[in-house]
Protein backbone atom coordinates (compact mmCIF):
# COMPACT_ATOMS: atom_id res chain seq x y z
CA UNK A 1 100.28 77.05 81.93
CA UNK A 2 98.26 80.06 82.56
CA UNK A 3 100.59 81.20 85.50
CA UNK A 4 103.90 80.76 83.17
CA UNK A 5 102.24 82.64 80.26
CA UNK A 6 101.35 85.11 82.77
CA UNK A 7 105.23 85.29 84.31
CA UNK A 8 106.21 85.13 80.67
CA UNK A 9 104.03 88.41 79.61
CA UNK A 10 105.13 90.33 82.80
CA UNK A 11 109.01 90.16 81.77
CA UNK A 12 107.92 91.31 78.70
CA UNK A 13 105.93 93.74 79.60
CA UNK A 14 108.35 95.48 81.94
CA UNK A 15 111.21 95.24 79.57
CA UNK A 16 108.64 96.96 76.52
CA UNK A 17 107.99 100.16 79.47
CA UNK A 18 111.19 100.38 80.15
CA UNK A 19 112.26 101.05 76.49
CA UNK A 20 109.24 103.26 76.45
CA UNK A 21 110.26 105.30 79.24
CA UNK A 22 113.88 105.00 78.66
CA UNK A 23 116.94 104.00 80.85
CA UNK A 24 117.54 107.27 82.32
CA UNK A 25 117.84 107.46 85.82
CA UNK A 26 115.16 109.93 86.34
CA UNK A 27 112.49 108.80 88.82
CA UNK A 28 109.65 109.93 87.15
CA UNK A 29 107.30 107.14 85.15
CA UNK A 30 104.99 110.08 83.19
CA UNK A 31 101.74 110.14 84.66
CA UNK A 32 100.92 114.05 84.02
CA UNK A 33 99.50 115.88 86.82
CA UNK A 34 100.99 112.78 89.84
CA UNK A 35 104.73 113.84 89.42
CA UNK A 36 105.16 117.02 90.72
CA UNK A 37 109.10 118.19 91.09
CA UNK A 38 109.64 115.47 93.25
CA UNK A 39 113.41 114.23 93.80
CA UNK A 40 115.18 113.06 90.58
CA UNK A 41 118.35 111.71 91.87
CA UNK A 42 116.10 107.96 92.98
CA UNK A 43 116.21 105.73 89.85
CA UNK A 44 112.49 104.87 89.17
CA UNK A 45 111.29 101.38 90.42
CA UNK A 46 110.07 99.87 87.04
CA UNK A 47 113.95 100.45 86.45
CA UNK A 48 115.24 99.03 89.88
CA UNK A 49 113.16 95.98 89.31
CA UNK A 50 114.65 95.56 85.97
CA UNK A 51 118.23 95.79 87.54
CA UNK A 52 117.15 93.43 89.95
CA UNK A 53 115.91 90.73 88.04
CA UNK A 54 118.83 91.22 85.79
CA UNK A 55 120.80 89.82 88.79
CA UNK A 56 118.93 86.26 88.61
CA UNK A 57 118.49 83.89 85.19
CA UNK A 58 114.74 83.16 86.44
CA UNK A 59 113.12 80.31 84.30
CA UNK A 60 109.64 80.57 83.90
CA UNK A 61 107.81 79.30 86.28
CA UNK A 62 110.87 79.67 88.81
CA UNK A 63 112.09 81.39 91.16
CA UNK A 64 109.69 84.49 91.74
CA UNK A 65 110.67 87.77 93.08
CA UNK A 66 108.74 90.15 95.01
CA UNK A 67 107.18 94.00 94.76
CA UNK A 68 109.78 96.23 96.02
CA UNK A 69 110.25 97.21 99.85
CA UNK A 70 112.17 100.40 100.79
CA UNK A 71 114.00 99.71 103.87
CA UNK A 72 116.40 101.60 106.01
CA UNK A 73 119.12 99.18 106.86
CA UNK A 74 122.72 100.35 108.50
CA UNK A 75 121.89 103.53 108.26
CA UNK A 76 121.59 103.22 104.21
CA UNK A 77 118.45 103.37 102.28
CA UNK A 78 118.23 100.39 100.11
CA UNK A 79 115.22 98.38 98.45
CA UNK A 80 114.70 95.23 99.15
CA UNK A 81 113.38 92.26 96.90
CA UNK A 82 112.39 88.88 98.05
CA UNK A 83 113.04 85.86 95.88
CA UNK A 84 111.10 83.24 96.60
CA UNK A 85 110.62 79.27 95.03
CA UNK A 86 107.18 78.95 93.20
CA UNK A 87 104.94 76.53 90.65
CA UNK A 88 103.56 77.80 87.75
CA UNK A 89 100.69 75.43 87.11
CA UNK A 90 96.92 75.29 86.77
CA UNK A 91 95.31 75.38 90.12
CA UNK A 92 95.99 77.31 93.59
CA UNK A 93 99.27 79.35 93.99
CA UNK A 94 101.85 76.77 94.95
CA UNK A 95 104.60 79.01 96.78
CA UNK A 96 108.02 78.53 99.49
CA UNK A 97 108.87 81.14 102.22
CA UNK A 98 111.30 83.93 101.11
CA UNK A 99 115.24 82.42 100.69
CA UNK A 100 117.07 85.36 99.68
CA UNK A 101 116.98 88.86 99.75
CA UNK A 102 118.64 91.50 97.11
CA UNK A 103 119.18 94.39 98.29
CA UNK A 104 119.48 97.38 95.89
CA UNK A 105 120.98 101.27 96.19
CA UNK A 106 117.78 103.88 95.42
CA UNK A 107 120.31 105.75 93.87
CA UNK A 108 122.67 104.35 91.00
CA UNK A 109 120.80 100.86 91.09
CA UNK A 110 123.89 98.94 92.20
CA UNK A 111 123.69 95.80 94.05
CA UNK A 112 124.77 96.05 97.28
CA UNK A 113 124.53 92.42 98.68
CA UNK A 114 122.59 89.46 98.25
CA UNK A 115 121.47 87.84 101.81
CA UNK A 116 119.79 84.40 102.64
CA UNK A 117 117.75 84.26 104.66
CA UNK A 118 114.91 82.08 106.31
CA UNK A 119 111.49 82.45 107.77
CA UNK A 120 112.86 83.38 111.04
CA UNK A 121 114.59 86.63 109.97
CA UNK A 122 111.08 88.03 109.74
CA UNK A 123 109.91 87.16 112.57
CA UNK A 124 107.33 84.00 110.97
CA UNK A 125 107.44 80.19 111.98
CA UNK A 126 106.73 78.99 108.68
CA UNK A 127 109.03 75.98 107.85
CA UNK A 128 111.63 77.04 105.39
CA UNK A 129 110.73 73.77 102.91
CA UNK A 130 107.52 73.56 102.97
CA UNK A 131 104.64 75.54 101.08
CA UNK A 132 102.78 78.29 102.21
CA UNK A 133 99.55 78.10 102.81
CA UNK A 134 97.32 80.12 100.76
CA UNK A 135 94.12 82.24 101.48
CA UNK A 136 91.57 83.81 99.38
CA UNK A 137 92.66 87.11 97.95
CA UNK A 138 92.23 89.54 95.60
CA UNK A 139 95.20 88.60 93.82
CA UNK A 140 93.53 85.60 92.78
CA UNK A 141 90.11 86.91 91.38
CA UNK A 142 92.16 89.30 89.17
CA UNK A 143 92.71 89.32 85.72
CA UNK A 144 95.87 89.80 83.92
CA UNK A 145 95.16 93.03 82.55
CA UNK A 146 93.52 94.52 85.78
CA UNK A 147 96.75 92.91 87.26
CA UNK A 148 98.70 94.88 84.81
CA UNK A 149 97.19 98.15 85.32
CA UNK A 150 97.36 98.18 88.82
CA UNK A 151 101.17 97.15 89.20
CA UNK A 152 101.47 99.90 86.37
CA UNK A 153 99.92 102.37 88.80
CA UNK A 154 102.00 101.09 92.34
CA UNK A 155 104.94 101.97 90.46
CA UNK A 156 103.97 105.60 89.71
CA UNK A 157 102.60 105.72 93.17
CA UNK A 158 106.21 104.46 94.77
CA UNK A 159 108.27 106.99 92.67
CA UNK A 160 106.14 109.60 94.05
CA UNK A 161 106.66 108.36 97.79
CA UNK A 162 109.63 107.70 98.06
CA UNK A 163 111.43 110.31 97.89
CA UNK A 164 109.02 111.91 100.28
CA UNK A 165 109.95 109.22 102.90
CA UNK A 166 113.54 109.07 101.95
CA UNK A 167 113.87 112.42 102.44
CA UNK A 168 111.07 114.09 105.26
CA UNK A 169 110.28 116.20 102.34
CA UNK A 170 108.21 116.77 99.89
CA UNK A 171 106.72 119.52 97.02
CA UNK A 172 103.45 117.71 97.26
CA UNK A 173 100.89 118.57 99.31
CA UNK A 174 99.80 117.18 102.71
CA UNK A 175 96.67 116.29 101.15
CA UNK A 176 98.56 114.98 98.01
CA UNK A 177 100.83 112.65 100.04
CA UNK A 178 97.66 111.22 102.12
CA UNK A 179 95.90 110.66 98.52
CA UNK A 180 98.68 108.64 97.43
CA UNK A 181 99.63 106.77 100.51
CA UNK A 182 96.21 105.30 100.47
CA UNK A 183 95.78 104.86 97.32
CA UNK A 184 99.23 102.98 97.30
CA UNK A 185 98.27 100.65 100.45
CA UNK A 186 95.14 99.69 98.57
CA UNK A 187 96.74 98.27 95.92
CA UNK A 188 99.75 96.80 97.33
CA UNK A 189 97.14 94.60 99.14
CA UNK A 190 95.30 93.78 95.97
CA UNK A 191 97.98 92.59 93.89
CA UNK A 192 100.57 91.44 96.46
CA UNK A 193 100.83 87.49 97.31
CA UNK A 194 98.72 86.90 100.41
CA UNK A 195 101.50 84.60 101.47
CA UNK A 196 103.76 87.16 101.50
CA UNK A 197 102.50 89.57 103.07
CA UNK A 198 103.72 89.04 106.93
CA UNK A 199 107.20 88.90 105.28
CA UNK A 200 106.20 92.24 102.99
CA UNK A 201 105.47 93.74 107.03
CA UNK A 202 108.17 92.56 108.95
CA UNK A 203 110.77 93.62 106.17
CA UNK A 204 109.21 97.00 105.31
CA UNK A 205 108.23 97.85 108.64
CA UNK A 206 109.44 101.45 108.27
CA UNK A 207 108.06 101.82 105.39
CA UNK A 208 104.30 100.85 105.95
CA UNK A 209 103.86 102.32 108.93
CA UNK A 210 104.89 105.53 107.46
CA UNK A 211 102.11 104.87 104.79
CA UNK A 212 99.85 104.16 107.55
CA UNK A 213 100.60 107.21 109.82
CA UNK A 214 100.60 109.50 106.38
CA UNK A 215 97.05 107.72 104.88
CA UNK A 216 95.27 108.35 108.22
């Protein structure tokens, strides 16, 4: 129950920012002194995940879909998103390898395909029907609002990077950009699903070892 009041409050919640910040196109999310000039032509990613959930009629408690992954991907930038089967119930997270990818432009937000796929597309053995197993994580000792706050803050943190990687450019500061990308690896490991995470890696690859290289 907890876990499908909790899916149930995080639709809401995104759909309350993003009529708070507006659908506009502009890739800032206002955090005052973090979003300097950086490129405006990227939607934001609060938005993109709103376009990309608008894609699937998810039940609670059904089909999940994952944090965002910029990829580079015949020669197009695109973000990815994972949907995966899950259980929302009392107890341990209950959760199926990746089936299906969507696959999003940075730009106007447009779908450009929907792929299936299995565990062997990322390189993992898992069986594609059975459930993951789970390891402690942070994920699990958090609370909704710290939850909340920190998915709040990835967001503003991936608006600010992306561009930067998109582009091998930035206004920012080296230091700035080092800030950030560590500040943005921390958290994706706090709040992202632990069973996910070799699929986050083998899909993002690009993408998190430019974080890497950039955090030091």
């Amino acid at each position: 129950m907890l876990q499908m009041i909790q899916s149930f409050n995080k639709y809401r919640r995104h759909t309350l920012l993003l009529i708070t910040v507006g659908l506009t196109g502009c890739s800032t999310f206002a955090k005052s002194n973090d979003m300097i000039d950086i490129k405006k032509h990227f939607k934001s990613f609060l938005e993109l995940e709103y376009l990309a959930r608008a894609l699937n009629e998810f039940p609670i408690g059904g089909p999940a879909q994952s944090l965002p992954v910029p990829v580079r991907r015949q020669d197009q930038l695109m973000i990815a998103y994972m949907v995966h089967a899950q259980m929302a119930m009392p107890g341990p997270l209950i959760m199926w390898p990746p089936r299906e990818i969507i696959w999003l432009d940075p730009v106007n937000g447009k779908l450009i395909e929907k792929t299936n796929v299995t565990p062997a597309d990322f390189g993992q053995t898992d069986p594609a029907d059975e459930i993951l197993k789970v390891k402690p994580s942070e994920y699990s000792r958090l609370t909704y609002d710290e939850f909340a706050a920190l998915e709040k803050r990835l967001y503003i943190l991936y608006d600010i990077l992306f561009p930067a990687w998109a582009t091998g450019s930035s206004t920012l500061s080296q230091v700035q950009l080092q800030n950030f990308a560590h500040e943005a690896l921390d958290i994706f490991y706090k709040i992202s699903k632990q069973p996910l995470q070799p699929y986050y890696e083998s899909l993002g690859r690009d993408w998190f070892s430019w974080l890497r290289k950039l955090a030091g």
